[in-house]
C-alpha atoms as a PDB file:
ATOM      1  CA  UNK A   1       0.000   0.000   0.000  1.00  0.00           C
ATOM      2  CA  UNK A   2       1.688   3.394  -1.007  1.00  0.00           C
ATOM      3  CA  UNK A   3       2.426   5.544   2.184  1.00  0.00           C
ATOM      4  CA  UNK A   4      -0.348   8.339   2.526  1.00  0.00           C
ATOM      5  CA  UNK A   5       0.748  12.110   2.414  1.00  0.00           C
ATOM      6  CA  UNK A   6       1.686  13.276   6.214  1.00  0.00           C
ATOM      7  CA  UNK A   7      -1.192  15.584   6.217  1.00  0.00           C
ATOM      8  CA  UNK A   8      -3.804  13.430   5.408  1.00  0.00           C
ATOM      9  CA  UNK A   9      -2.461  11.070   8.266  1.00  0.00           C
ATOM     10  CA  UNK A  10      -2.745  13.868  10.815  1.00  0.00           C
ATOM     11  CA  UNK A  11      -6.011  14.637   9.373  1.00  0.00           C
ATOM     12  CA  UNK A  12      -7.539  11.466   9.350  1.00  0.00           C
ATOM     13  CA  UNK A  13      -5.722  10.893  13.475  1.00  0.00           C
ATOM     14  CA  UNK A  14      -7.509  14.150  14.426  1.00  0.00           C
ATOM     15  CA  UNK A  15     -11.022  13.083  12.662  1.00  0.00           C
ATOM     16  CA  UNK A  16     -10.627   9.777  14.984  1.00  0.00           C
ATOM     17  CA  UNK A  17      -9.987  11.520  18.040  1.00  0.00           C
ATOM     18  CA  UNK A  18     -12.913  14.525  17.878  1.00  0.00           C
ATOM     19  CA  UNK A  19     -15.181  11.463  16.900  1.00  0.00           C
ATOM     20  CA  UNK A  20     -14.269   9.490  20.244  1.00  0.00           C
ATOM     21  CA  UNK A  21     -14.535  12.195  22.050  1.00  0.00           C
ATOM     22  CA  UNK A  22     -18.714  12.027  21.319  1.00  0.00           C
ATOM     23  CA  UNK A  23     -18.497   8.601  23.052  1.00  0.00           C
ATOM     24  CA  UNK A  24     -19.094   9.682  26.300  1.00  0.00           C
ATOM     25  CA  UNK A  25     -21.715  12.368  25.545  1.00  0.00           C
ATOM     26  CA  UNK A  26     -23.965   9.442  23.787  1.00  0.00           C
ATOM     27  CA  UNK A  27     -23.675   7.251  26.800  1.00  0.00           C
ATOM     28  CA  UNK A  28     -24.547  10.224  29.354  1.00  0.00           C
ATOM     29  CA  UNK A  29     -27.453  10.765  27.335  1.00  0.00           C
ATOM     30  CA  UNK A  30     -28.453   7.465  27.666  1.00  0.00           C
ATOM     31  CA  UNK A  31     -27.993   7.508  31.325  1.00  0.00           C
ATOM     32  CA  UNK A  32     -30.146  10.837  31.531  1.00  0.00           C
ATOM     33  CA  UNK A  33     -33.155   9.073  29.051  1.00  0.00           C
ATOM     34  CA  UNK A  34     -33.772   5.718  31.016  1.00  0.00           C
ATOM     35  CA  UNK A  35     -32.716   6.966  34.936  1.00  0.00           C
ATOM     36  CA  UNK A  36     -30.572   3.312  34.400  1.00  0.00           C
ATOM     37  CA  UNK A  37     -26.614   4.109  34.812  1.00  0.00           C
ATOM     38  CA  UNK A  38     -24.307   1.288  37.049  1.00  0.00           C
ATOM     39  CA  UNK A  39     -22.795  -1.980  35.955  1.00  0.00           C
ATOM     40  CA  UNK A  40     -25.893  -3.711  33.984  1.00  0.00           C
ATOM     41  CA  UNK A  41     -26.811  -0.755  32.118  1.00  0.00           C
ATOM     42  CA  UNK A  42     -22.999  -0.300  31.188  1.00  0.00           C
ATOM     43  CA  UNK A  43     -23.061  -3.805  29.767  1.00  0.00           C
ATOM     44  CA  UNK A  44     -26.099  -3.007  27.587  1.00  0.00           C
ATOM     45  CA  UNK A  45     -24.693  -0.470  26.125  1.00  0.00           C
ATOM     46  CA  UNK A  46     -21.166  -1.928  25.477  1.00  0.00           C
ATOM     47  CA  UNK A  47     -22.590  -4.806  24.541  1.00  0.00           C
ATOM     48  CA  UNK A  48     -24.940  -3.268  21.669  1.00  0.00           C
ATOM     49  CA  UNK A  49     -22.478  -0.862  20.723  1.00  0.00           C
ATOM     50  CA  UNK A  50     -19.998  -3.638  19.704  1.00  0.00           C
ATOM     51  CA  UNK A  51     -23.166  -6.197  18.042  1.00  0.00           C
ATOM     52  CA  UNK A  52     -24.196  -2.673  15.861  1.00  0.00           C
ATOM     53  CA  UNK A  53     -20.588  -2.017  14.443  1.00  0.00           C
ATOM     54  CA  UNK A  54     -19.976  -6.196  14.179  1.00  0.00           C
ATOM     55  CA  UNK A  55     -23.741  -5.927  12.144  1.00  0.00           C
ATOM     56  CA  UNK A  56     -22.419  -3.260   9.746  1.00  0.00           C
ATOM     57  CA  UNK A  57     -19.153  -4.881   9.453  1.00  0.00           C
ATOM     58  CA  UNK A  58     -21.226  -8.326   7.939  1.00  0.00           C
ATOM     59  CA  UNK A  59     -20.671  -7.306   4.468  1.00  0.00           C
ATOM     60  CA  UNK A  60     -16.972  -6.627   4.300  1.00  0.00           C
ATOM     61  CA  UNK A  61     -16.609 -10.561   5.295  1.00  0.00           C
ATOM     62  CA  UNK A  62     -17.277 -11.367   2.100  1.00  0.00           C
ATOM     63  CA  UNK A  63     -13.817  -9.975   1.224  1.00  0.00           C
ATOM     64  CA  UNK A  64     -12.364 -11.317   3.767  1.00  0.00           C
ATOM     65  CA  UNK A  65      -9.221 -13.821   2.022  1.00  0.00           C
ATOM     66  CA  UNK A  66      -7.130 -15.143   4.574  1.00  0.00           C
ATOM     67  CA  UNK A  67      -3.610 -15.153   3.402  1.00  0.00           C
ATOM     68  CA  UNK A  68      -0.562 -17.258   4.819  1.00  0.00           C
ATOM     69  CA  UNK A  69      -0.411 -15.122   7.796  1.00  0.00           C
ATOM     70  CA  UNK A  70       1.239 -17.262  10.705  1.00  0.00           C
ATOM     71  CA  UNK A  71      -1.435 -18.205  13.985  1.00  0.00           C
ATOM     72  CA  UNK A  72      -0.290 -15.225  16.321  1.00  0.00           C
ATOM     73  CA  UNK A  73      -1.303 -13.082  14.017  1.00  0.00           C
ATOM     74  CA  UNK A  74      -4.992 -13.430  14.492  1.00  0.00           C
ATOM     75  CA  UNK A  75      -4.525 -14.467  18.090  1.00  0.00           C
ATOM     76  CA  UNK A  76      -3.229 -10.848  18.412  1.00  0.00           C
ATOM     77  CA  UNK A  77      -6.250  -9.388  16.601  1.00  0.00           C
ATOM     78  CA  UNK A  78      -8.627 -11.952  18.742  1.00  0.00           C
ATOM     79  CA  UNK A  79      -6.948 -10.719  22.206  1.00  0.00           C
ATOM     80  CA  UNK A  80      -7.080  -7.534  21.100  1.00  0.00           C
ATOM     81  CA  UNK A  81     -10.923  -7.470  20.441  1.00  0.00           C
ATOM     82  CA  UNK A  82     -11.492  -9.092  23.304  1.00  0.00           C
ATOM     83  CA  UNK A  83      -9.110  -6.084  25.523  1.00  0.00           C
ATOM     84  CA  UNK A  84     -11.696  -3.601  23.607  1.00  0.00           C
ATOM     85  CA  UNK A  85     -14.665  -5.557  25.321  1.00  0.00           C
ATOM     86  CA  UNK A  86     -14.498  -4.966  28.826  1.00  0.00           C
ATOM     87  CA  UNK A  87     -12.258  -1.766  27.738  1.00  0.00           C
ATOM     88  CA  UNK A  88     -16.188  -1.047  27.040  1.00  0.00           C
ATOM     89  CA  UNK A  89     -17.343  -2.145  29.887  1.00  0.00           C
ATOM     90  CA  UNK A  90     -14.841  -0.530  32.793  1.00  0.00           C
ATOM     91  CA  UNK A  91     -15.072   2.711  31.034  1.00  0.00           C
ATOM     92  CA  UNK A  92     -18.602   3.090  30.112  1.00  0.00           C
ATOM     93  CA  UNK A  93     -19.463   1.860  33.615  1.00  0.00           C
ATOM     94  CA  UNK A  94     -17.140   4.475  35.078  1.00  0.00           C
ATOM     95  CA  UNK A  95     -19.242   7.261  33.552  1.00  0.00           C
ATOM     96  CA  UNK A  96     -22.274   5.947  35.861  1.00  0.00           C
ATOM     97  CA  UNK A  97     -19.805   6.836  39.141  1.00  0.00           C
ATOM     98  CA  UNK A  98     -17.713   9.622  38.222  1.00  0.00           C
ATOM     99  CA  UNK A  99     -17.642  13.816  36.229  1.00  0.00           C
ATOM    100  CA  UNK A 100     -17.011  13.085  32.059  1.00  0.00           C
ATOM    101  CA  UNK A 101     -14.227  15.608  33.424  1.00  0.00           C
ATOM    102  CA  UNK A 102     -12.474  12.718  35.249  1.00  0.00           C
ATOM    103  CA  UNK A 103     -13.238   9.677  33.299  1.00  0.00           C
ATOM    104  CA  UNK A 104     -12.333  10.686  29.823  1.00  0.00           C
ATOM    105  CA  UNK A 105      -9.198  12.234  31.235  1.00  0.00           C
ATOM    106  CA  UNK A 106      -7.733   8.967  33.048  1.00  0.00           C
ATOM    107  CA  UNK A 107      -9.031   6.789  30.710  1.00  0.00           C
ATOM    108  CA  UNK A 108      -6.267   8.400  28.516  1.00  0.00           C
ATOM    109  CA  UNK A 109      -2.973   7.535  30.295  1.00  0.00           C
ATOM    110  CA  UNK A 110      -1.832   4.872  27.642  1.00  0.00           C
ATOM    111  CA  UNK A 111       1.527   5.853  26.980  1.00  0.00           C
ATOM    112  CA  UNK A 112       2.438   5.495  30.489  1.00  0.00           C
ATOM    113  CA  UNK A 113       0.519   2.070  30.222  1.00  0.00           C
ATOM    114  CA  UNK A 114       2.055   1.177  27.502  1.00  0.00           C
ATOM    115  CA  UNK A 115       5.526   2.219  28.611  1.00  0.00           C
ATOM    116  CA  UNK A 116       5.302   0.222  31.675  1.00  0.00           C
ATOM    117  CA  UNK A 117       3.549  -2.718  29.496  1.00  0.00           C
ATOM    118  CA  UNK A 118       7.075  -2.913  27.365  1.00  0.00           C
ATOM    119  CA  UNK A 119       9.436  -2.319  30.372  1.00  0.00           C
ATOM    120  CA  UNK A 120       7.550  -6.112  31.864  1.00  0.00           C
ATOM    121  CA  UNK A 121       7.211  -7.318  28.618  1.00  0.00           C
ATOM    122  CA  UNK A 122      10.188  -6.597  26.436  1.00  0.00           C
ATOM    123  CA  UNK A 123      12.319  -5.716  29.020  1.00  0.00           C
ATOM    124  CA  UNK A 124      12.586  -1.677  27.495  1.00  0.00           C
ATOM    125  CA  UNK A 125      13.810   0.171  30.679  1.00  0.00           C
ATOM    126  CA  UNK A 126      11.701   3.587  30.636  1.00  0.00           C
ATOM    127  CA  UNK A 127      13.864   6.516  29.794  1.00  0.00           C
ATOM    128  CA  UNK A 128      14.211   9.200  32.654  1.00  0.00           C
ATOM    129  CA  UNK A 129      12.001  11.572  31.156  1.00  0.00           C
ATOM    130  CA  UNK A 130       8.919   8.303  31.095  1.00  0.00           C
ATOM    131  CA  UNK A 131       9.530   7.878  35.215  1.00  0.00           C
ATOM    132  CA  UNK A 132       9.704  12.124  35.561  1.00  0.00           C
ATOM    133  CA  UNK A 133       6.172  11.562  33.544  1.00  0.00           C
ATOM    134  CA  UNK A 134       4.946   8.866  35.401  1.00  0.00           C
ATOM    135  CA  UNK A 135       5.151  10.407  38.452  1.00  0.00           C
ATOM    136  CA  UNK A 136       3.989  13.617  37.578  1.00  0.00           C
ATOM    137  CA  UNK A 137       0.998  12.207  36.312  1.00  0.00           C
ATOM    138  CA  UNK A 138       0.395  10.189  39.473  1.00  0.00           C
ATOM    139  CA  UNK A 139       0.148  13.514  41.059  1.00  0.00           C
ATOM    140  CA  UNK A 140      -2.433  14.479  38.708  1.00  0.00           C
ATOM    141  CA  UNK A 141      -4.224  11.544  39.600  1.00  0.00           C
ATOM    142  CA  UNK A 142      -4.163  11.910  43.236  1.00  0.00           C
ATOM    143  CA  UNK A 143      -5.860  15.698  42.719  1.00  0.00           C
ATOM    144  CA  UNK A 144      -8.510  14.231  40.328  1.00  0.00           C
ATOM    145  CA  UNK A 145      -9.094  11.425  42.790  1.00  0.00           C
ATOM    146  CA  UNK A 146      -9.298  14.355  46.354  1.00  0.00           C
ATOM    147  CA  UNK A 147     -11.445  16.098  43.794  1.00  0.00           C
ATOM    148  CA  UNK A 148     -13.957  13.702  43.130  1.00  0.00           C
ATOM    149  CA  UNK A 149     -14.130  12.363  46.449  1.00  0.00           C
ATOM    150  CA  UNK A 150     -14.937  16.051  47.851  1.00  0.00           C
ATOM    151  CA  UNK A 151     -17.537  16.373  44.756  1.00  0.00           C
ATOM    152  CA  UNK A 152     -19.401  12.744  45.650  1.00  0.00           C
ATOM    153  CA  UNK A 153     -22.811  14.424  45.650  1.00  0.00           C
ATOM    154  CA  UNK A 154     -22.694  15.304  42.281  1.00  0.00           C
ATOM    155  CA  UNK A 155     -21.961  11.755  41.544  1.00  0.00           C
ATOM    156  CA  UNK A 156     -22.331   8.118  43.268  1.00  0.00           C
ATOM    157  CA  UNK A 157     -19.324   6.778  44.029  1.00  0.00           C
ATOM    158  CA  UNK A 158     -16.754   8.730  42.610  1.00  0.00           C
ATOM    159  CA  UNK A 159     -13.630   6.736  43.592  1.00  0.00           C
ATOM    160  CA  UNK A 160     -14.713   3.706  42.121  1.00  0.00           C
ATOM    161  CA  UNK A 161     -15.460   5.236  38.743  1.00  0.00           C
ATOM    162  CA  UNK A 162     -11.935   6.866  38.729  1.00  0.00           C
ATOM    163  CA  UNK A 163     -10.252   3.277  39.354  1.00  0.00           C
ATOM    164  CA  UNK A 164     -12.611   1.830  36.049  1.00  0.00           C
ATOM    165  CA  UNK A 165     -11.285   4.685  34.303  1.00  0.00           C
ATOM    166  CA  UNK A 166      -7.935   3.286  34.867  1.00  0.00           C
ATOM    167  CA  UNK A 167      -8.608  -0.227  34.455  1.00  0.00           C
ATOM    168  CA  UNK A 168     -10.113   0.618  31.193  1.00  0.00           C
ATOM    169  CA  UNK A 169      -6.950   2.601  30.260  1.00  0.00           C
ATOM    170  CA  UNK A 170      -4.754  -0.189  30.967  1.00  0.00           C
ATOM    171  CA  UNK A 171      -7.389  -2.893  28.929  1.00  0.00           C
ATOM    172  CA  UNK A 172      -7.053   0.343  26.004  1.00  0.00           C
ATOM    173  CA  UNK A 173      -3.224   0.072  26.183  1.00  0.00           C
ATOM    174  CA  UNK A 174      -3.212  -3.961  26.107  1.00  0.00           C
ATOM    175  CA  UNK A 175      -5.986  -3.393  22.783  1.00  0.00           C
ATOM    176  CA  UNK A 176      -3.585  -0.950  21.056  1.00  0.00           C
ATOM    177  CA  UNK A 177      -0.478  -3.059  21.618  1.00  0.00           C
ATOM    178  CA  UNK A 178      -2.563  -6.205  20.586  1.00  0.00           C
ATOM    179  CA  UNK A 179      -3.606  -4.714  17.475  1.00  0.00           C
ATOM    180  CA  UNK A 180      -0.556  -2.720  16.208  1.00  0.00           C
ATOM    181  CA  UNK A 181       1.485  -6.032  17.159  1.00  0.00           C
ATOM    182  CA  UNK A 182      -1.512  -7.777  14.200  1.00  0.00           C
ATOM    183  CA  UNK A 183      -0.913  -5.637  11.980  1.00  0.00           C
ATOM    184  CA  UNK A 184       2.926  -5.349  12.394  1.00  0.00           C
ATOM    185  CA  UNK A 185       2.667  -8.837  11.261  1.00  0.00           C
ATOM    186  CA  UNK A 186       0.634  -8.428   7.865  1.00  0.00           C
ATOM    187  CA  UNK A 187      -2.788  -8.241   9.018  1.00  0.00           C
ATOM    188  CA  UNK A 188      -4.202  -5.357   7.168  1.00  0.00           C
ATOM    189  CA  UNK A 189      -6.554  -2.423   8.524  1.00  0.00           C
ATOM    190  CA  UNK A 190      -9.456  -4.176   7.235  1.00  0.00           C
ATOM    191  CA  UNK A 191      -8.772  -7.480   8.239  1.00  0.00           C
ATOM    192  CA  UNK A 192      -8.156  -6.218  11.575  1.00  0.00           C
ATOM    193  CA  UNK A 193     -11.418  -4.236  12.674  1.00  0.00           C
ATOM    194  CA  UNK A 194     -12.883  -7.660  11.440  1.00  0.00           C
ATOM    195  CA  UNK A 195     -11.726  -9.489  13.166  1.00  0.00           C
ATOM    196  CA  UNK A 196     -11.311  -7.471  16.823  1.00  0.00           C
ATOM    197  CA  UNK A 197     -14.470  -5.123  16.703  1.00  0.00           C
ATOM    198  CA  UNK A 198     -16.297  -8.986  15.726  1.00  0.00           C
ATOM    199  CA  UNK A 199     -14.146 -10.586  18.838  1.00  0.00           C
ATOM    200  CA  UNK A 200     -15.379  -7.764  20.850  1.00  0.00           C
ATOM    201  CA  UNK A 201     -18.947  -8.141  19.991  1.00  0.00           C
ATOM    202  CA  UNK A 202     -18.997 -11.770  20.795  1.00  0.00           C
ATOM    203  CA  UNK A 203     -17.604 -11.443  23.979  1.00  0.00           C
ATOM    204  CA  UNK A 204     -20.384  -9.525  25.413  1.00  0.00           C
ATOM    205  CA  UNK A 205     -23.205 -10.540  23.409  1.00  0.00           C
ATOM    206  CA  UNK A 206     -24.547 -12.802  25.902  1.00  0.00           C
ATOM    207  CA  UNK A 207     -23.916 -10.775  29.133  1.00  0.00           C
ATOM    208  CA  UNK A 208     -27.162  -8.647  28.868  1.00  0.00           C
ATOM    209  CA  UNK A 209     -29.311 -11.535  29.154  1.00  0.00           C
ATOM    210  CA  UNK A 210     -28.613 -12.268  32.315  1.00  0.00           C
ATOM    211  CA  UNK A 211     -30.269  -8.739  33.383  1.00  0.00           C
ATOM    212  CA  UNK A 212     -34.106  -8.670  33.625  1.00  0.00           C
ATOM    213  CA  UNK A 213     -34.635  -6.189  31.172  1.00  0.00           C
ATOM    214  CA  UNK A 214     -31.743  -7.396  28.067  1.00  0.00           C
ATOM    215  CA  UNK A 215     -31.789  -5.788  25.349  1.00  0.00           C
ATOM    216  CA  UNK A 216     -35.141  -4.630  25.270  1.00  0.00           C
ATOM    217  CA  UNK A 217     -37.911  -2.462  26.430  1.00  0.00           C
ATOM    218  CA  UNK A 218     -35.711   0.653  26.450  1.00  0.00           C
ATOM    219  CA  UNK A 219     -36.734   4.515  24.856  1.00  0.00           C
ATOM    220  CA  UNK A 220     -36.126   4.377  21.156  1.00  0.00           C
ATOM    221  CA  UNK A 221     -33.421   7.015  21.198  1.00  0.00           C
ATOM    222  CA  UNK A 222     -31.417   4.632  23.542  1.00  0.00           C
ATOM    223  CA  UNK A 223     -31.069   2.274  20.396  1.00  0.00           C
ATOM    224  CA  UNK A 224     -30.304   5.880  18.175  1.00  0.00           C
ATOM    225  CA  UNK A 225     -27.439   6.510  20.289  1.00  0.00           C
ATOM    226  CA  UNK A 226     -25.872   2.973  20.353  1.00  0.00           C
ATOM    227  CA  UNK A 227     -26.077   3.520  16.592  1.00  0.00           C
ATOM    228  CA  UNK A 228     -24.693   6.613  16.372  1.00  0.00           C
ATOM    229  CA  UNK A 229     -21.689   5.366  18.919  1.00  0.00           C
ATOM    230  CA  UNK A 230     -20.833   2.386  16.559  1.00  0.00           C
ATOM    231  CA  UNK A 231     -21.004   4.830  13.593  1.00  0.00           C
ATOM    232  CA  UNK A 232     -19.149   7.811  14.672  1.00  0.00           C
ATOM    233  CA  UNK A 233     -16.957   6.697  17.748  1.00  0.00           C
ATOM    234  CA  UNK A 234     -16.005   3.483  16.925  1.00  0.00           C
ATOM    235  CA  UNK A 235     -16.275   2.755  13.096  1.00  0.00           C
ATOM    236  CA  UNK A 236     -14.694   6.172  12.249  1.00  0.00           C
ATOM    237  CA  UNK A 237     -13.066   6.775  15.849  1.00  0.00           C
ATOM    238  CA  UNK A 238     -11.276   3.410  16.936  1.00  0.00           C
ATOM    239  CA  UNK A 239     -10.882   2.604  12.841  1.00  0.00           C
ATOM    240  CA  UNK A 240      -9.089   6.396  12.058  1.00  0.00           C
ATOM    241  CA  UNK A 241      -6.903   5.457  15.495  1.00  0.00           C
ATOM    242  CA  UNK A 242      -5.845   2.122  14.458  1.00  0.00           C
ATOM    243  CA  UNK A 243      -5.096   2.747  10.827  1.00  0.00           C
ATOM    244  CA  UNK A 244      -2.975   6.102  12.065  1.00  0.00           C
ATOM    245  CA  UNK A 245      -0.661   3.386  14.113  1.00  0.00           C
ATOM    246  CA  UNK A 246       0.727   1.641  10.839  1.00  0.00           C
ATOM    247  CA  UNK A 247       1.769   5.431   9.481  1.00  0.00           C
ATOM    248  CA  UNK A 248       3.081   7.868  12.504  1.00  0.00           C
ATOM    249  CA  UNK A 249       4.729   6.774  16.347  1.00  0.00           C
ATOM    250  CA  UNK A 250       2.396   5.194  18.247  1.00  0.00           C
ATOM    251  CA  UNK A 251       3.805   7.962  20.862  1.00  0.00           C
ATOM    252  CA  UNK A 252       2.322  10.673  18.705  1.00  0.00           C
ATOM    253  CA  UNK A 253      -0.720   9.128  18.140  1.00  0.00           C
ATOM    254  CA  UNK A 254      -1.359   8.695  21.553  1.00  0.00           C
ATOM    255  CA  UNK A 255      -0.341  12.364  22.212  1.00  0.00           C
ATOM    256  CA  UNK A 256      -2.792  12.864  20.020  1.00  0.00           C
ATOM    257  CA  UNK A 257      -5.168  10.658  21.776  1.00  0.00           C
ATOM    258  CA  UNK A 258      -4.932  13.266  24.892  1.00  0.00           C
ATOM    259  CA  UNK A 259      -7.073  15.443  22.940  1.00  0.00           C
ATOM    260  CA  UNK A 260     -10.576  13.696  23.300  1.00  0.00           C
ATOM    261  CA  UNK A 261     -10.892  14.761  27.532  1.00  0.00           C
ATOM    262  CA  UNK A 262     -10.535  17.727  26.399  1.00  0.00           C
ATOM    263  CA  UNK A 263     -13.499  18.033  23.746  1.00  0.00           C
ATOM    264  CA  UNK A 264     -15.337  15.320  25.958  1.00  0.00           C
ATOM    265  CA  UNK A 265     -15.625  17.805  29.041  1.00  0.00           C
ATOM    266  CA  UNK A 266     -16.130  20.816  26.805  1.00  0.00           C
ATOM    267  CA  UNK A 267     -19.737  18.490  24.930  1.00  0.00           C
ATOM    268  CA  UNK A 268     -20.169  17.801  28.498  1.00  0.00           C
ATOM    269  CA  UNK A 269     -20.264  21.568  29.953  1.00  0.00           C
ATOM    270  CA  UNK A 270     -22.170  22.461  26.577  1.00  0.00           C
ATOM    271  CA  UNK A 271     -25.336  19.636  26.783  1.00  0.00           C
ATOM    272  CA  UNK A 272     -24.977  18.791  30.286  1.00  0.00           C
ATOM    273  CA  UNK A 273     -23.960  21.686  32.300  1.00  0.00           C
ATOM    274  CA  UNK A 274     -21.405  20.396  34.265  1.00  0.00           C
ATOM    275  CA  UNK A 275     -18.704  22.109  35.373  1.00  0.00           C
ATOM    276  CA  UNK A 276     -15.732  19.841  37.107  1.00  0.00           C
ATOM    277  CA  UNK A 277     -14.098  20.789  40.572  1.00  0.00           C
ATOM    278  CA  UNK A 278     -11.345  23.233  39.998  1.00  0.00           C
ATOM    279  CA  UNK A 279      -9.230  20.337  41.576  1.00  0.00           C
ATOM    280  CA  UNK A 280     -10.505  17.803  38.820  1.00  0.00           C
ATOM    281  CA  UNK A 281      -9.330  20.612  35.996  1.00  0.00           C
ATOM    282  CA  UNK A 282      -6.033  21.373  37.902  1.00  0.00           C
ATOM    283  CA  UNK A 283      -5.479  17.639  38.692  1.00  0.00           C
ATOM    284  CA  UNK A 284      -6.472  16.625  35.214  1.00  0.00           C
ATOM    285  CA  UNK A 285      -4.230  19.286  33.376  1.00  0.00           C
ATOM    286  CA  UNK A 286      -1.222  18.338  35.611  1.00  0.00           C
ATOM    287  CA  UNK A 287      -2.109  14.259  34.536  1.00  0.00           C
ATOM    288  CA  UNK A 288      -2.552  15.060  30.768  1.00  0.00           C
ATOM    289  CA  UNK A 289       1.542  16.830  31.357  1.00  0.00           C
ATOM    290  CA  UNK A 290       2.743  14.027  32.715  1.00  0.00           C
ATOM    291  CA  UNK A 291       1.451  11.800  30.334  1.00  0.00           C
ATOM    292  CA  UNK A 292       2.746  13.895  27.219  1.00  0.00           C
ATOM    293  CA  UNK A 293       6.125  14.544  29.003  1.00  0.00           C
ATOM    294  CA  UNK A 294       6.381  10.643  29.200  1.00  0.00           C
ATOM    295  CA  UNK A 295       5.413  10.269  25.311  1.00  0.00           C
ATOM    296  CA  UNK A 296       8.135  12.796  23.896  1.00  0.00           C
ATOM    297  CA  UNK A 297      10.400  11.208  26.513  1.00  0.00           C
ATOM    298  CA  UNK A 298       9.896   7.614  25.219  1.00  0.00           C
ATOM    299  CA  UNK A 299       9.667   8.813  21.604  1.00  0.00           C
ATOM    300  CA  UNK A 300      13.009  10.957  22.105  1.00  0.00           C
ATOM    301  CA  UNK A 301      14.407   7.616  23.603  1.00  0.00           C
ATOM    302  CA  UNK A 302      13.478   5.401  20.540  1.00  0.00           C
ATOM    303  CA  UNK A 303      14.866   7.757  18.547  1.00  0.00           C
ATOM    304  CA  UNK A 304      18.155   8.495  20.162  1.00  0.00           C
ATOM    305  CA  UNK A 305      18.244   4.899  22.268  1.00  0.00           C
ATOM    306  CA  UNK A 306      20.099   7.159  24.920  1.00  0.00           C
ATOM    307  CA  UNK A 307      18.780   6.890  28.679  1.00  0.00           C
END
């Protein structure tokens, strides 16, 4: 495939990210339309999300030619899918507990993630300016965290939607790595989202069933916005992100990636009046530094391989 233009890479990354960035405003809607928000509901909409975009994704498997590509190749793409399941499922659920403020914001720390993930896995020792990062951003986390917990009656149980945040960061990271690892091995774009966005689906498919009310008997917008997030977040959204990972750093696109708290909390003040703690901003600002003083310090690393 002939390498795209720069431009239309960065382009096409920043289309991705404002796109995700409507993810969270669709699911708060949905919260506000039924009164339903906690762990079931979370797992609806997850769930339905993932079984809309597998649905429109039926007729590209008719294209689908599987070429000599070795085993872990699609066992990448299949672990990656099913990372972006309960990736679903910890963040969307921390959006019932916690400000869009906070949960968009530490649901974004995956170059630290991902720094740490290749320090256990490969054995790539972080370069000074990832720790200096890291703990800066911990920082930021600790203010979000004191923030939220002197907000909690704005929102249920602030805490424990801050640590689903991060556990749906870290299942993010694991998707990314999972899926740029498939397609560093010949699995193309299209191939790909086929395969993981299908995994995904399957995972949770039968999860709302166990719930008294499934999949059905909700408002009819409910079902608009679970089409509208497979459209717009995650068919243009995750797809722009992953396809962006074969052309630029994964550090840059992940800079880039820091972006969507930022035009989450801004749909969230504009439909939903709220207005975060001034220790959420200030914590959340200081936490978005760290995170991009990590990236340039692990991209200037690759680049240099100084320490």
């Amino acid at each position: 495939m002939k390498k795209p233009a720069g431009w239309q890479v960065r382009l096409i990354l920043a289309i991705g990210v404002l796109m995700t960035s409507t993810s969270a405003i669709f699911i708060r809607l949905s919260f506000a339309i039924t009164g339903h928000s906690g762990i079931s509901f979370s797992i609806f909409l997850a769930a339905a999300r993932l079984i809309v975009t597998a649905i429109l994704l039926i007729p590209s498997w008719r294209n689908f030619r599987p070429k000599a590509h070795s085993p872990q190749t699609y066992y990448y793409a299949i672990a990656a899918g099913i990372c972006l399941a309960f990736h679903f499922v910890t963040w969307i659920s921390s959006l019932s507990f916690t400000s869009i403020a906070a949960a968009t914001t530490l649901v974004t720390i995956n170059p630290i993630w991902v720094s740490l993930l290749c320090w256990l896995w490969w054995g790539e020792k972080p370069h000074r300016w990832v720790i200096a990062g890291i703990i800066i951003a911990l920082l930021g986390g600790v203010l979000i965290a004191f923030g939220d917990s002197n907000a909690s009656q704005n929102h249920s149980n602030p805490l424990l939607g801050d640590a689903l945040a991060l556990l749906g960061s870290l299942l993010a990271s694991l998707y990314l790595l999972f899926g740029r690892e498939s397609q560093k091995q010949g699995l193309g774009i299209g191939q790909y989202i086929l395969i993981a966005y299908t995994t995904a689906a399957l995972c949770l498919l039968p999860l709302p069933l166990f719930s008294p009310q499934g999949y059905w008997d909700y408002p009819p917008l409910v079902y608009l916005y679970i089409v509208l997030m497979a459209i717009f977040p995650q068919m243009i959204g995750h797809t722009s992100i992953n396809w962006s990972i074969n052309w630029i750093s994964p550090t840059i696109v992940t800079l880039a990636i820091l972006f969507e708290p930022l035009g989450s909390s801004f749909l969230g003040w504009l439909i939903f009046q709220e207005i975060p703690p001034l220790t959420v901003l200030g914590g959340g600002l200081i936490l978005l530094l760290g995170v991009a003083i990590a990236a340039i310090g692990d991209n200037t690393h690759q680049k240099t391989g100084s320490t």
